[in-house]
Protein backbone atom coordinates (compact mmCIF):
# COMPACT_ATOMS: atom_id res chain seq x y z
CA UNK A 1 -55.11 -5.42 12.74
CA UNK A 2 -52.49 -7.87 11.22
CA UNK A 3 -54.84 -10.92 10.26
CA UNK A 4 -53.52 -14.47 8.43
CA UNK A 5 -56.34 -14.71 6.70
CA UNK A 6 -55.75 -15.78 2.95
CA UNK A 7 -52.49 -16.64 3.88
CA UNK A 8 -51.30 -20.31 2.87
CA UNK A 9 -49.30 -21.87 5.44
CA UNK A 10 -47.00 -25.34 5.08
CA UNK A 11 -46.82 -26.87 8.27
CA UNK A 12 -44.83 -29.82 8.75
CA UNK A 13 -45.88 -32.54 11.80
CA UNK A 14 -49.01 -30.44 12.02
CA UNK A 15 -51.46 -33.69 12.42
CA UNK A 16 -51.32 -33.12 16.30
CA UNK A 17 -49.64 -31.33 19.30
CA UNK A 18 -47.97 -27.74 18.33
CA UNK A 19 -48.17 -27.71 14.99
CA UNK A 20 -51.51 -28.43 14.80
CA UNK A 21 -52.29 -25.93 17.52
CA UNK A 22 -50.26 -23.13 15.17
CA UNK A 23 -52.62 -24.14 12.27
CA UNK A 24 -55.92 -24.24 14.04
CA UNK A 25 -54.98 -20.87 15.29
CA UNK A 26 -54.69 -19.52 11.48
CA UNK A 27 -57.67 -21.52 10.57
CA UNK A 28 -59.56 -19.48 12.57
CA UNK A 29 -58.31 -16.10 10.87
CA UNK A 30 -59.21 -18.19 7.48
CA UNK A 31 -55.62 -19.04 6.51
CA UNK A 32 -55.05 -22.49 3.95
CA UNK A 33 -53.36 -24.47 6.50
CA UNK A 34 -51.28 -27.65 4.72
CA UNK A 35 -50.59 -30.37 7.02
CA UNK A 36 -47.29 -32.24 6.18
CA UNK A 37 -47.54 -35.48 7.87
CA UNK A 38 -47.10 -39.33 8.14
CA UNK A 39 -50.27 -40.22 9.97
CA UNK A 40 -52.19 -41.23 7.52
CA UNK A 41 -54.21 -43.60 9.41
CA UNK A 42 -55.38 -43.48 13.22
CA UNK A 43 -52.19 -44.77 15.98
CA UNK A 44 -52.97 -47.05 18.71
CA UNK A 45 -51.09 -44.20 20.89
CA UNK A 46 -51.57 -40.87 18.68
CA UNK A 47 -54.22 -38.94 18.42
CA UNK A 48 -55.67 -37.79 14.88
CA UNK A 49 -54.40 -37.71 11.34
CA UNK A 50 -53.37 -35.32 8.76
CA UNK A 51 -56.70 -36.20 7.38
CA UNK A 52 -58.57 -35.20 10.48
CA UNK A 53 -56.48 -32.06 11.76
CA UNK A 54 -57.53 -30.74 8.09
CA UNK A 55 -60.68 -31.36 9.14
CA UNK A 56 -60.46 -29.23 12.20
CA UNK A 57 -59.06 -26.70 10.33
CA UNK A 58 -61.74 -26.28 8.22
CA UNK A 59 -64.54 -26.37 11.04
CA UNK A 60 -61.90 -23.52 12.40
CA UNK A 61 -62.94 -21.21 9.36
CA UNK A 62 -59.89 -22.11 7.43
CA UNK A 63 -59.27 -24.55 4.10
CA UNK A 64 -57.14 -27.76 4.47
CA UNK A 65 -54.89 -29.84 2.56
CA UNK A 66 -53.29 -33.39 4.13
CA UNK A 67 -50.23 -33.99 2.40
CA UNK A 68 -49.02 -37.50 3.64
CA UNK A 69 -44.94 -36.86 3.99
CA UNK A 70 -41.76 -37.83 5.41
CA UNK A 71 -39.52 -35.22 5.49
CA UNK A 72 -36.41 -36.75 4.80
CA UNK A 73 -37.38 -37.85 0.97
CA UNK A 74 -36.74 -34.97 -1.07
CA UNK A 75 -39.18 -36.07 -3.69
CA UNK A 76 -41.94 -36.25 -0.92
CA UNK A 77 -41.72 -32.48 0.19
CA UNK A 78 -41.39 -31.42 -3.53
CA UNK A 79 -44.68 -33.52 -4.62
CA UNK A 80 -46.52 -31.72 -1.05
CA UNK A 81 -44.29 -28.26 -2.19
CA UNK A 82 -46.20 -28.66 -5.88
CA UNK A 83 -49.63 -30.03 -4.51
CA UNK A 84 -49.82 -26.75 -2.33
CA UNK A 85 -48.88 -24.58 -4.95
CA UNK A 86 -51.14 -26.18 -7.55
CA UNK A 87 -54.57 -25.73 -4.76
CA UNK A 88 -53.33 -22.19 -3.16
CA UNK A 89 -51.40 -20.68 -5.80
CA UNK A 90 -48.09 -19.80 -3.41
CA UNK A 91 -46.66 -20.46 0.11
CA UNK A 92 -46.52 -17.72 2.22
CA UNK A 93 -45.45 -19.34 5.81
CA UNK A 94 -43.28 -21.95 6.33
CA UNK A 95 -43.30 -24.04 10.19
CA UNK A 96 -40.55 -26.48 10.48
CA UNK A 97 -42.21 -28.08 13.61
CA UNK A 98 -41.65 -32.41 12.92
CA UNK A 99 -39.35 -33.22 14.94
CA UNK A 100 -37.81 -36.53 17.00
CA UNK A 101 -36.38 -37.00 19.75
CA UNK A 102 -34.34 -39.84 21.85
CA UNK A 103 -32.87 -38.48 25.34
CA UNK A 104 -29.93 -41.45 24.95
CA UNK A 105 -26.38 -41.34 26.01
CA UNK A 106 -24.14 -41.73 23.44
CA UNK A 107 -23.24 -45.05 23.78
CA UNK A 108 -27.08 -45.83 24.17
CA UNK A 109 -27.92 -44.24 21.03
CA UNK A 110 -27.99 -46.64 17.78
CA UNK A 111 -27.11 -44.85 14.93
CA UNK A 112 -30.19 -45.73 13.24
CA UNK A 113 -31.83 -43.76 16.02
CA UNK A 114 -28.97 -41.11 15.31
CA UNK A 115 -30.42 -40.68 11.46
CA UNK A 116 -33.76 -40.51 12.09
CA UNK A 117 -33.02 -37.28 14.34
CA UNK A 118 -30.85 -35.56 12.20
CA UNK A 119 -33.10 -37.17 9.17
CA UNK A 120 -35.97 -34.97 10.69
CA UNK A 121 -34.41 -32.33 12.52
CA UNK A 122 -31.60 -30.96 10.96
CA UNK A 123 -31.81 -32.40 7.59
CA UNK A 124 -35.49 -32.10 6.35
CA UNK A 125 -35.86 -28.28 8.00
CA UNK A 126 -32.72 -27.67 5.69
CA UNK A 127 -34.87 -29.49 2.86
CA UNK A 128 -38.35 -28.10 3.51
CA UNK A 129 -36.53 -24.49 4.06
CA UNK A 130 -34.54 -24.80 0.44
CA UNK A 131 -38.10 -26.57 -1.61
CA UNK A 132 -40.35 -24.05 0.01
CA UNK A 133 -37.62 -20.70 0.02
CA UNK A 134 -38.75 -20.73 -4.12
CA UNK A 135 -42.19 -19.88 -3.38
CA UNK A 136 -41.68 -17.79 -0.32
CA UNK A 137 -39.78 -15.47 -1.94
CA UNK A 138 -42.75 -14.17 -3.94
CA UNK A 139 -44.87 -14.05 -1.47
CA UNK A 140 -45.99 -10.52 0.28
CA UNK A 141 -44.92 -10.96 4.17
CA UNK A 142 -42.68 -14.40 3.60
CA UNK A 143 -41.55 -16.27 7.09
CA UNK A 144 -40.33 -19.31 8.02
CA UNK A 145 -40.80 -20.57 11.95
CA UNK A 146 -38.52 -23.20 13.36
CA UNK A 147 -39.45 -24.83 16.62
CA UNK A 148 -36.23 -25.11 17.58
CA UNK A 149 -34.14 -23.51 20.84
CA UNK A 150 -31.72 -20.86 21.36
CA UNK A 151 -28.07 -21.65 20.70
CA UNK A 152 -26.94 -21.72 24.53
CA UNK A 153 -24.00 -23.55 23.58
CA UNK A 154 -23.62 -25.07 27.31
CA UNK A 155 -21.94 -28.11 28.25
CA UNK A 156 -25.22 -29.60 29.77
CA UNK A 157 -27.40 -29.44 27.01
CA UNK A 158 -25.17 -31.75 24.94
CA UNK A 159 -23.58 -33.98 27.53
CA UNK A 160 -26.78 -36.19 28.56
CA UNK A 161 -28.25 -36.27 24.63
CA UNK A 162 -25.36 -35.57 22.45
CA UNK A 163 -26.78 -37.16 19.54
CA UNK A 164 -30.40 -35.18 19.81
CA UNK A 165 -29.04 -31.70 20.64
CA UNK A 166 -26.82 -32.18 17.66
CA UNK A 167 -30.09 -32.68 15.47
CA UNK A 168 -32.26 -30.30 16.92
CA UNK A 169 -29.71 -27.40 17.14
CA UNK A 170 -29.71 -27.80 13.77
CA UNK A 171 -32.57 -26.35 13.27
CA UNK A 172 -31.53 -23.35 14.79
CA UNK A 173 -28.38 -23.35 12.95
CA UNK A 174 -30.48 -23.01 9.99
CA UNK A 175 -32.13 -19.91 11.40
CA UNK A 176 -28.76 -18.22 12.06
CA UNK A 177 -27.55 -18.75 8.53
CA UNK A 178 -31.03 -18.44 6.14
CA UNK A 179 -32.36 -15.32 8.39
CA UNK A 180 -29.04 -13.68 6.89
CA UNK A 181 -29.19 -14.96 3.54
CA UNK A 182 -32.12 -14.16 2.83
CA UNK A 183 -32.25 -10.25 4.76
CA UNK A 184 -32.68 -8.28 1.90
CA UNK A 185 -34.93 -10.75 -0.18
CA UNK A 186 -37.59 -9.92 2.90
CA UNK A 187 -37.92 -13.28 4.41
CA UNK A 188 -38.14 -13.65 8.12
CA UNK A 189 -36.32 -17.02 9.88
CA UNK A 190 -36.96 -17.07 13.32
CA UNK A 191 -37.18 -19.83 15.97
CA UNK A 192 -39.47 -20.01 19.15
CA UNK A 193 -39.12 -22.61 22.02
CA UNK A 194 -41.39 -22.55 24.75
CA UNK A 195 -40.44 -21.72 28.64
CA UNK A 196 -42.12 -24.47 29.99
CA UNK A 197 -42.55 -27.98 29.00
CA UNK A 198 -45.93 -28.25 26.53
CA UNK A 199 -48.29 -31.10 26.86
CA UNK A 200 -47.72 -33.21 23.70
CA UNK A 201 -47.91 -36.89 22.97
CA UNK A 202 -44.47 -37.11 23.20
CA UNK A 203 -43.79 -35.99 26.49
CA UNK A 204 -46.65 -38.18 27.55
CA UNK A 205 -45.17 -41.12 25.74
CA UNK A 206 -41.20 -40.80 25.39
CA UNK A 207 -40.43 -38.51 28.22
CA UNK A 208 -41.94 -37.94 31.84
CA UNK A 209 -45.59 -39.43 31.38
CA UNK A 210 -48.53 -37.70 32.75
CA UNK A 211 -46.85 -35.97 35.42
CA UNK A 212 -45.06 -34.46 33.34
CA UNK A 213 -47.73 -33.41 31.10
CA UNK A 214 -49.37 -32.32 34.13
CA UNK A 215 -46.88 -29.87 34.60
CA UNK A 216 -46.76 -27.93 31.64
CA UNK A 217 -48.69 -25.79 29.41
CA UNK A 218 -50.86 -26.57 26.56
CA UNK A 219 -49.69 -26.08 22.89
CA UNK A 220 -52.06 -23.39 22.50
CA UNK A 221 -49.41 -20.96 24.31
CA UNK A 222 -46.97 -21.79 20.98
CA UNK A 223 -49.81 -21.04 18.68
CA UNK A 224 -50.75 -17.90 20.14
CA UNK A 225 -47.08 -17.05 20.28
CA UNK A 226 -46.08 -18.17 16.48
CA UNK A 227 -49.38 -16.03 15.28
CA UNK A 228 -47.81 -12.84 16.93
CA UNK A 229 -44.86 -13.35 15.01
CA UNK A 230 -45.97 -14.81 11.74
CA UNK A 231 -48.50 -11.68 11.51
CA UNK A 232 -44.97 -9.17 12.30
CA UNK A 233 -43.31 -7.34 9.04
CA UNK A 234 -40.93 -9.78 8.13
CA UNK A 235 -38.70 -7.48 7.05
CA UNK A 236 -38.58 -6.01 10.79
CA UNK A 237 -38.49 -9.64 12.74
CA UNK A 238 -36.19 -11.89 11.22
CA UNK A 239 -33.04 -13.83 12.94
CA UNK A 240 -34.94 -14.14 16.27
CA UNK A 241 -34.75 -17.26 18.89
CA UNK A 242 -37.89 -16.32 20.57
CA UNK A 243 -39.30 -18.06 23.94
CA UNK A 244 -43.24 -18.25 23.85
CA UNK A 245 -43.97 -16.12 26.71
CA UNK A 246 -41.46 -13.61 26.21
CA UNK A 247 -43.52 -12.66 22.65
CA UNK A 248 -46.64 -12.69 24.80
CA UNK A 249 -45.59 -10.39 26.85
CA UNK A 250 -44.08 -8.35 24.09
CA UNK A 251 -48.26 -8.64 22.86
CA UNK A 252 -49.14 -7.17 26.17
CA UNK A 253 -50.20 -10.60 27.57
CA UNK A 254 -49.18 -10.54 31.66
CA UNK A 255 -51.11 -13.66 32.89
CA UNK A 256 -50.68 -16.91 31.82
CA UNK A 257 -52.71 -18.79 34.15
CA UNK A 258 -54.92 -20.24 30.99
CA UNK A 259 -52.32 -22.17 29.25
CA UNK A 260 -51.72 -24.51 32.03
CA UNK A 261 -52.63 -27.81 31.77
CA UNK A 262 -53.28 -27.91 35.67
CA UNK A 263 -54.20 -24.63 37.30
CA UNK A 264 -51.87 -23.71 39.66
CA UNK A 265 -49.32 -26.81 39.51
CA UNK A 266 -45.73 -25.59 39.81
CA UNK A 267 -44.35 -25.59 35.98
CA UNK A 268 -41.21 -27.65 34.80
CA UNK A 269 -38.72 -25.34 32.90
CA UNK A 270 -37.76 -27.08 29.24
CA UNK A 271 -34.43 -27.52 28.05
CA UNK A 272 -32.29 -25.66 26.29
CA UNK A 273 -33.08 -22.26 28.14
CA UNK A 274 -29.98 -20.08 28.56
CA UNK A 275 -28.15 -19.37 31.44
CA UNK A 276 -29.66 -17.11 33.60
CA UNK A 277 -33.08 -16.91 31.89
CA UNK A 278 -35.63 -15.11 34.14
CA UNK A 279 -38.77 -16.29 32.81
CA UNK A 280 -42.73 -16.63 34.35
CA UNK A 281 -41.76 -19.93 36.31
């Protein structure tokens, strides 16, 4: 059985929501989970820290190390890159999850708004990728995981949000180009997006509220999904845009009934699915 255990994953915006689902699910197979975050102490609106997801990670069976970090300072990745390296000895898995977001018509959107997306989004995946690449490419079953959607490159999912799909197709871009780059070095790039929306604090806060949350799945659906791939050969699963219950299903997992956040509720499709996607919903 393909296991993560020993493995040392860098996880960036893994303090909460998806990422720290994807490192709590390692943690239990007794991977070194790095969190790469800002919250270094507790928000009025956000729950936990980088300091207390470690935590959780080790009660998970896993070791822990909070690297406090904004992604787009290059001298702040390379100082958590080194501080990894110096406590695990390598990185073997790489999750570009931090992300942010502003749903904002162009003319709504202020540019410093605009910078902070593609600061995050496009730009520090790019960064993270290029500081961590280095390490991964001595590692034994190297991959890098962007949480980032298929390029449908539709009309609809730019003309509402110009400014946001911009930045977070970027991360995708990156997967097209650095999953062929980096082919015959053995290092897997892949993406995964989930079908539905997942209950995070920003859809609670920025988007739809609770009733949006309440129609969604929990996180633990991308965890369980991003295990199944980061435990594949990456020499065999590399330049992929996966959707989280398509691998599932690929793993032999039918029902899905667990991972909502309301039994039963009718889900709410997220963006960016292409057209004509036939999903569980």
């Amino acid at each position: 059985m393909a296991t993560l255990k020993g493995k040392t994953l860098f996880i960036t915006g893994a303090s909460r929501g998806i990422g720290k689902a994807i490192g709590l699910r390692a943690a239990a197979d007794g991977a070194n989970v790095v969190v790469v975050a800002k919250t270094a102490e507790p928000h009025p609106k956000l729950e936990g820290t980088a300091f207390t997801a470690v935590e959780d990670f080790e009660k998970a069976g896993g070791k822990g190390l909070a690297c406090i970090t904004d992604i787009r300072y290059e001298d702040q990745v390379q100082a958590a890159v080194e501080e990894t390296v110096k406590k695990f000895g390598g990185i073997d898995i790489l999750v570009n999850n931090a992300s942010a977001i502003s749903l904002t018509g162009t003319l709504q959107t202020d540019m410093k708004r605009y910078d902070l997306m593609n600061g995050i989004n496009a730009r520090g995946t790019f960064m993270t990728s290029k500081l961590c690449l280095p390490h991964l490419l001595k590692a034994s079953n190297p991959h890098i995981l962007n949480i980032s959607p298929p390029l449908a490159m539709e009309a609809r999912w730019f003309a509402g949000h110009v400014a946001y799909t911009m930045a977070k197709y970027g991360m995708s871009l990156c997967v097209l180009g650095m999953a062929e780059e980096f082919r015959e070095e053995g290092v897997a790039v892949n993406a995964i997006w989930p079908e539905t929306v997942i209950a995070t604090a920003a859809v609670r806060n920025l988007l739809g509220g609770q009733t949006m949350v309440d129609q969604g799945r929990t996180p633990q659906i991308m965890a369980d999904a991003a295990y199944a791939i980061l435990t594949r050969d990456s020499r065999q699963c590399t330049g992929n845009f996966f959707i989280d219950s398509e691998v599932l299903k690929q793993e032999g997992v039918t029902n899905l009934d667990k991972y909502s956040v309301v039994p039963g509720a009718k889900l709410l499709q997220d963006f960016f699915l292409p057209e004509g996607f036939k999903g569980t919903v």
